[in-house]
Structure formats: structure tokens, C-alpha cells
Protein backbone atom coordinates (compact mmCIF):
# COMPACT_ATOMS: atom_id res chain seq x y z
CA UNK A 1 46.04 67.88 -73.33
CA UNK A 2 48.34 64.82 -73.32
CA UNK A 3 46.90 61.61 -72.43
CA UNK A 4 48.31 58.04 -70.88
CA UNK A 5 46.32 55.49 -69.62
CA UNK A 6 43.60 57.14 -67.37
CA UNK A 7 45.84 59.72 -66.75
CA UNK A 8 44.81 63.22 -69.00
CA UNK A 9 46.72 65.78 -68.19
CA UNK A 10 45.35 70.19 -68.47
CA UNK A 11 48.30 72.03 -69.14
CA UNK A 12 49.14 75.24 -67.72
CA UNK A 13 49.32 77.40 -70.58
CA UNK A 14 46.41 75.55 -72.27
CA UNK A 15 44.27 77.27 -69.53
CA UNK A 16 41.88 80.24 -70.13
CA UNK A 17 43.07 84.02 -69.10
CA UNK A 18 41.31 86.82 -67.69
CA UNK A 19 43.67 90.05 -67.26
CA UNK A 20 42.59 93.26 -66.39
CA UNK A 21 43.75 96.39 -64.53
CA UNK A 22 44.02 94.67 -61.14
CA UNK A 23 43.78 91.07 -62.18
CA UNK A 24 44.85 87.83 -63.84
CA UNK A 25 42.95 84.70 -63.52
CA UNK A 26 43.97 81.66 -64.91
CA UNK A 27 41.13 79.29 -65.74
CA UNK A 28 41.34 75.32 -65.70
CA UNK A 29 37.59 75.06 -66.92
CA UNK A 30 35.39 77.35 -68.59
CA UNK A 31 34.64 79.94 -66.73
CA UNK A 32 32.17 83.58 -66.92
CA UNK A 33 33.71 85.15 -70.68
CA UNK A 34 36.30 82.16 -71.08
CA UNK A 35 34.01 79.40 -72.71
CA UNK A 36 35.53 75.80 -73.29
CA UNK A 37 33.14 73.08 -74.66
CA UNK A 38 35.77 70.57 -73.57
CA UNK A 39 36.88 71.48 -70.47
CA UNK A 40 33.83 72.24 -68.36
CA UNK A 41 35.25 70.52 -64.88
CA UNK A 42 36.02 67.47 -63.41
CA UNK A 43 32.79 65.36 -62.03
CA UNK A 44 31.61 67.84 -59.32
CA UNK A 45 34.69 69.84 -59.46
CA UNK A 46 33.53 73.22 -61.15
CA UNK A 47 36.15 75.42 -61.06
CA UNK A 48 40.08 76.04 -60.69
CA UNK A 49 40.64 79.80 -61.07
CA UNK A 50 44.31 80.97 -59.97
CA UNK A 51 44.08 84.30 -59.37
CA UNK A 52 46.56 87.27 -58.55
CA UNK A 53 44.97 90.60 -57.01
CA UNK A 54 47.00 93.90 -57.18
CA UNK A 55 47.48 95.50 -53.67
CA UNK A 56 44.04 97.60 -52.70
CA UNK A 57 41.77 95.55 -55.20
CA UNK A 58 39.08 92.61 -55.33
CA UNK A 59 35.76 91.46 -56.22
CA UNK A 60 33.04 93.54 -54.72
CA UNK A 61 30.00 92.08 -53.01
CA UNK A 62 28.37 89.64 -55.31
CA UNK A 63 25.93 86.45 -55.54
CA UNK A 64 26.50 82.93 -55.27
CA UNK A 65 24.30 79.53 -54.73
CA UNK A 66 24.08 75.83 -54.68
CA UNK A 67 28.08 75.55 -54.51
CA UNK A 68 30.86 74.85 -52.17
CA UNK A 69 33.49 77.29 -52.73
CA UNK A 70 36.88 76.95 -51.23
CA UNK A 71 39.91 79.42 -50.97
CA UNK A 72 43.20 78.32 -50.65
CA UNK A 73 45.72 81.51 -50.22
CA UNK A 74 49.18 80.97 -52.03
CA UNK A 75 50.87 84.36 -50.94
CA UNK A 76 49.61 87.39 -49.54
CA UNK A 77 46.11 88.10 -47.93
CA UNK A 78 42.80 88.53 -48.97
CA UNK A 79 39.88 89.78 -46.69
CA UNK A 80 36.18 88.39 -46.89
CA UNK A 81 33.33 90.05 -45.61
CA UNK A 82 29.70 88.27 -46.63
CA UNK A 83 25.73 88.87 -45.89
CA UNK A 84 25.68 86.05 -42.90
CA UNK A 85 27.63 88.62 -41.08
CA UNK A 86 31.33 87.29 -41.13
CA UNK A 87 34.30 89.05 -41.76
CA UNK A 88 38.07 87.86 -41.74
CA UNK A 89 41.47 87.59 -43.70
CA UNK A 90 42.58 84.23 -44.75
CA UNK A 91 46.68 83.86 -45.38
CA UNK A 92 48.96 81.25 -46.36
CA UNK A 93 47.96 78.00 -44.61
CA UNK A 94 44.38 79.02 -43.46
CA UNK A 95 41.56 77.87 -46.01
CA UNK A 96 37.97 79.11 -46.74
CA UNK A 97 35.16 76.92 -47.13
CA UNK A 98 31.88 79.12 -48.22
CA UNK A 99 28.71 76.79 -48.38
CA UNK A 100 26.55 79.16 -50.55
CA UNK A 101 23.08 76.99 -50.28
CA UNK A 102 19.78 78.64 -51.40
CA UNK A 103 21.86 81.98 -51.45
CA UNK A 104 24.61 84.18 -50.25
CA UNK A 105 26.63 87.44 -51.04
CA UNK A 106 30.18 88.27 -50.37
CA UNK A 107 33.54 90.57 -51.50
CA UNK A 108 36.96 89.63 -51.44
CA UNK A 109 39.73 92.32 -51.22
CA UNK A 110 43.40 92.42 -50.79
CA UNK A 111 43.75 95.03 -48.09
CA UNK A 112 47.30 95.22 -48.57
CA UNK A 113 48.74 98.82 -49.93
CA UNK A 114 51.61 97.27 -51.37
CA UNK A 115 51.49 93.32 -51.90
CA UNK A 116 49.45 91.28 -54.24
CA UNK A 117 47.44 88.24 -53.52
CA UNK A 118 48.15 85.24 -54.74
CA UNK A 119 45.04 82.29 -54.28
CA UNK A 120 42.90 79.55 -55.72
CA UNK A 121 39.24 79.93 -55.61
CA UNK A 122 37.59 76.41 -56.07
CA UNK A 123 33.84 75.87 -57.19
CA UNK A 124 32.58 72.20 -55.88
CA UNK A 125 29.23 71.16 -57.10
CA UNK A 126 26.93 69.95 -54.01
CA UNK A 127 25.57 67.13 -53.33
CA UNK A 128 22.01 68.62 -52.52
CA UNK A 129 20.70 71.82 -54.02
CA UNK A 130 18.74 74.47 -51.21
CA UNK A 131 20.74 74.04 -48.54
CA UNK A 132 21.46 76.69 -45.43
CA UNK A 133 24.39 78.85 -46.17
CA UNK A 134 27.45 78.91 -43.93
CA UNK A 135 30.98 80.21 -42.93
CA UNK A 136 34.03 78.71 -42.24
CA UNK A 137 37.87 78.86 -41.83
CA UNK A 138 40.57 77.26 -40.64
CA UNK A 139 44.19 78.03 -40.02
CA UNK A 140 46.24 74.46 -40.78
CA UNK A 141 49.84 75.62 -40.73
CA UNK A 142 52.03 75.08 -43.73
CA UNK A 143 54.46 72.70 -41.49
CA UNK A 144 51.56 69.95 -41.39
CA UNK A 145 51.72 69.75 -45.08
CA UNK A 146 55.45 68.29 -45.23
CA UNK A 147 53.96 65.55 -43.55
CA UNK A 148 51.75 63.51 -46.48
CA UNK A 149 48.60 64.34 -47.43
CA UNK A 150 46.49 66.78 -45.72
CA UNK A 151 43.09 66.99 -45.75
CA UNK A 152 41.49 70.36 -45.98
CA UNK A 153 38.18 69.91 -46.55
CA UNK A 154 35.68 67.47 -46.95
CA UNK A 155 32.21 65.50 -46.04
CA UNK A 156 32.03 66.28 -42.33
CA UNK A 157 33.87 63.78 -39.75
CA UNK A 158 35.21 63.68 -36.55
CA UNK A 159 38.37 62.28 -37.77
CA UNK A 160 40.39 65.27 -38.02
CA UNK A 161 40.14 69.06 -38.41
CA UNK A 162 39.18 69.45 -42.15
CA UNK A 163 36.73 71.56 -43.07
CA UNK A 164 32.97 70.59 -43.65
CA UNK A 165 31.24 70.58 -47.36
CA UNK A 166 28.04 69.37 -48.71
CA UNK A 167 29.97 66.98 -51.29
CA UNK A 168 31.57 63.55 -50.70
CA UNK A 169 34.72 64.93 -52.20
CA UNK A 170 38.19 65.44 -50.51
CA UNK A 171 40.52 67.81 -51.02
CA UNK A 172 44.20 67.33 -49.75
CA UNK A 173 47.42 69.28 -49.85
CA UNK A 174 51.20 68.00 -49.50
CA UNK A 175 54.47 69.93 -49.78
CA UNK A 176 57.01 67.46 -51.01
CA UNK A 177 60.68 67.61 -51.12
CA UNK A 178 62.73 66.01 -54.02
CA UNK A 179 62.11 62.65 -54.38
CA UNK A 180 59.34 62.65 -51.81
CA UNK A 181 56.29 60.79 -52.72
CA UNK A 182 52.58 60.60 -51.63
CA UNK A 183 49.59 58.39 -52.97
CA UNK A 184 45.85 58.16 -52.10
CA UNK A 185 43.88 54.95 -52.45
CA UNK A 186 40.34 55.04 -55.00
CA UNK A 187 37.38 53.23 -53.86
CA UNK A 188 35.56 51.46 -56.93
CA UNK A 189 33.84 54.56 -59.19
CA UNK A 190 35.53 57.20 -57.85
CA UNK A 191 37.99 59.54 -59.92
CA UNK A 192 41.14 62.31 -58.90
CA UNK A 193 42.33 65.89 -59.66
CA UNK A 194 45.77 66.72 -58.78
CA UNK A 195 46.91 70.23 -59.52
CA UNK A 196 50.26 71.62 -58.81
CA UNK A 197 50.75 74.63 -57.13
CA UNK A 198 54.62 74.44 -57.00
CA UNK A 199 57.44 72.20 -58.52
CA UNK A 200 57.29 69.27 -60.66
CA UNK A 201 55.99 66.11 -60.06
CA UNK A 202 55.04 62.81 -61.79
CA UNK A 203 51.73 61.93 -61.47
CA UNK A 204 51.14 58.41 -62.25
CA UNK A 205 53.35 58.44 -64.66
CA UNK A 206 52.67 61.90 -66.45
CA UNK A 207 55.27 64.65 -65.75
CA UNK A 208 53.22 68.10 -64.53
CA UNK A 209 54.82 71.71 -64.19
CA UNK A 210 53.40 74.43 -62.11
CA UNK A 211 49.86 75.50 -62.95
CA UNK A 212 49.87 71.94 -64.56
CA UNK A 213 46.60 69.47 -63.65
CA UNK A 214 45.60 66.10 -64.23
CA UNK A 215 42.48 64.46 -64.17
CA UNK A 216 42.67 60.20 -62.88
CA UNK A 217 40.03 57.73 -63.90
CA UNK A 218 39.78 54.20 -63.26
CA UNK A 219 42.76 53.41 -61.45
CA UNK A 220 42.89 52.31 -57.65
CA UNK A 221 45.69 54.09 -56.62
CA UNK A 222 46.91 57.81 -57.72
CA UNK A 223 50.53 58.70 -57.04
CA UNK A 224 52.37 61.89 -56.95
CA UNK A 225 56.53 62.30 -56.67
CA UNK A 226 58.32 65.27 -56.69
CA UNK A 227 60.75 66.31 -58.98
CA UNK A 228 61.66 68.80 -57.10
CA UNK A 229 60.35 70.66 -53.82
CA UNK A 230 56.68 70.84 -54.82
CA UNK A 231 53.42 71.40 -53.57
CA UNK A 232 50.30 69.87 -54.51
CA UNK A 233 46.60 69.61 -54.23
CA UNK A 234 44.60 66.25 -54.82
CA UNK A 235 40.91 66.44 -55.61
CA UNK A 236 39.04 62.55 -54.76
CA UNK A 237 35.80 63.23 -56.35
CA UNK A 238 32.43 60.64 -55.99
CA UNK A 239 30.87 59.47 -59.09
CA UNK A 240 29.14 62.43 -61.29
CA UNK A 241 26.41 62.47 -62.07
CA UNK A 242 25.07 60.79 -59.43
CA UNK A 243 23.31 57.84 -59.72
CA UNK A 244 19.25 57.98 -59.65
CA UNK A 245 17.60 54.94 -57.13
């Protein structure tokens, strides 16, 4: 991990690896058999696994609680059946916000016979533990993203369309072409993650590849421009952990 300024970036193939018959997972933080003292997530942000799911595979039906989970699909499709009853496929430009509370199950499989799956699966700590478990999903639409920053998902508002988590944390997307640039202002305290899903990009300064992160402390303003036609996600995060009164 390079560093410069508040800028410290996670490089791609610094990441942890799970492989087996019908998948690899690449892990920014520790994560179930990949163990990494130093890099156990980002404030509340848990976990970054990329994963890619051979055609007429996935996780069967299994446990989670007290986290927000989010699934952002990259390339094919990958269907989602859980115990609160809901079933549906999410595809490129739809995201999956899971709210797993005081307890939920679900599976994820790539129904396809022939295509893999290509997604992140992120693992946001709550603010409050014991919580009611919920559903949702939304489609966005890949064009929206060329615009600037997206949000996607988020503490609950009326604003736009994102959708609704139990953290005061943001997550955005942006597809920029070459030269395009995006930034996102930092109230007092709070810190960014921006990962990169496609391109190149410099990131306040720091030059990040594909599969490349970065974490951002203490500045007021973090900045992304594209090398290249890239895509990007940008984590704001609050404080962590928070403060007792």
C-alpha cells in the first residue's frame, strides 16, 4: 500500500483470493479464511469482495445480521431469493440493498447456463444493532452514471431515488470518459473510499488501476479524473467508531 498525504491507496493484486471450482473472490479486507490484521475495512465499511460466479452456481441459503449489504452487478445476472419472502434477479445498473437486522437468510445464484456473473458484494456496518430486516432494489440505468456522481444508496431521503440503509454513509457511482472528472465535498470528521471498477483514474493525486482502492482522510474535498473511460464507486463514510454522549 502506497501512501501520499491522506491518500493510502489498496492495490489490486495486494488483495486476498478465494478460488474454487465455481468461484473467485477478490478480497479488499479480511474476509471468512483470508485474515489481514491490517486491512480489516474502512470505518463502517466491512467488506469489498469482487466476485465472479461460473454459469449455474452461487451461494446457497445462508445467515446474516446487524449489516447492510449491498450488491452492485458488473456483468451478468445473479438471482436472490431470501426468508422475508422476496425473490428477483439484479443486472447491470440495478443494485441490492439487504438490511439484515436481528436476522435474515438468503442464496444468490447465477441462473445463467452459459454466462458468468460478475458483482461486488459490500458489507456496511450499521448504525444501530437489532433492527427489522428488509428488501430492496432498484434499477438506476447505466446512462445516469455518465452524468457525475450517482448516489445509490444511502441514509433515507426524499431527495432522490437512492436506496435506504441504516448507516449515514453514501455510496455513489460515475462512469467517466477520458479526462472527465468528478469530486465530492467532506464535512469536518468524515473520511472516503473510492474503488475502481473500470479504467484508471487519479484520485487526489494517487494513480489507481482496476480493482485498485483508496482510502481519504482528512481532506475536504476528494477528487477523481479519468485516465481513461472509467468507472468508479465512492464510499463517504461518518466517523467510526462512533462517538459515545
Amino acid at each position: 500500500m502506497g501512501k501520499q498525504g491522506q491518500v493510502a491507496r489498496r492495490a489490486s493484486e495486494d488483495r486476498g483470493t478465494t478460488r474454487t471450482a465455481w468461484l473467485v473472490s477478490r478480497h479488499t479486507f479480511s474476509f471468512g479464511e483470508y485474515a489481514d490484521s491490517v486491512h480489516q475495512g474502512f470505518r463502517c465499511l466491512r467488506v469489498i469482495n469482487e466476485d465472479h460466479i461460473a454459469p449455474g452456481s452461487g451461494f446457497g441459503m445462508h445467515g446474516h445480521r446487524d449489516m447492510e449489504i449491498l450488491t452492485v452487478v458488473l456483468s451478468g445476472a445473479i438471482e436472490h431469493r431470501d426468508s422475508l419472502g422476496n425473490g428477483a434477479v439484479v443486472r447491470p445498473g440495478e443494485v441490492q440493498a439487504m438490511t439484515a437486522g436481528i436476522g435474515m437468510r438468503h442464496s444468490e445464484f447465477n441462473p445463467s447456463a452459459s454466462e458468468p456473473v460478475h458483482l461486488l458484494q459490500i458489507w456496511i456496518e450499521p448504525q444501530e444493532r437489532g433492527g427489522r430486516p428488509c428488501y430492496s432494489q432498484r434499477c438506476f440505468g447505466l446512462e445516469r452514471e455518465r452524468l457525475g456522481l450517482l448516489r445509490l444508496a444511502g441514509p433515507s431521503s426524499a431527495e432522490d431515488d437512492a436506496l435506504a440503509i441504516g448507516q449515514d454513509a453514501h455510496l455513489f457511482v460515475a462512469a467517466l470518459q477520458s479526462g472527465g472528472e468528478v469530486s465530492r465535498s467532506l464535512a469536518p470528521g468524515r473520511g472516503a473510499w473510492l474503488q475502481v471498477l473500470q479504467g484508471e483514474i487519479d484520485a487526489c493525486g494517487i494513480r489507481l488501476r482496476q480493482g485498485d482502492g483508496c482510502s481519504v482522510e482528512g481532506l475536504k474535498l476528494v477528487t477523481a479524473r479519468a485516465v481513461g473511460p472509467s468507472r468508479i464507486l465512492l464510499f463517504d463514510l461518518p466517523p467510526w467508531p462512533p462517538s459515545i454522549g
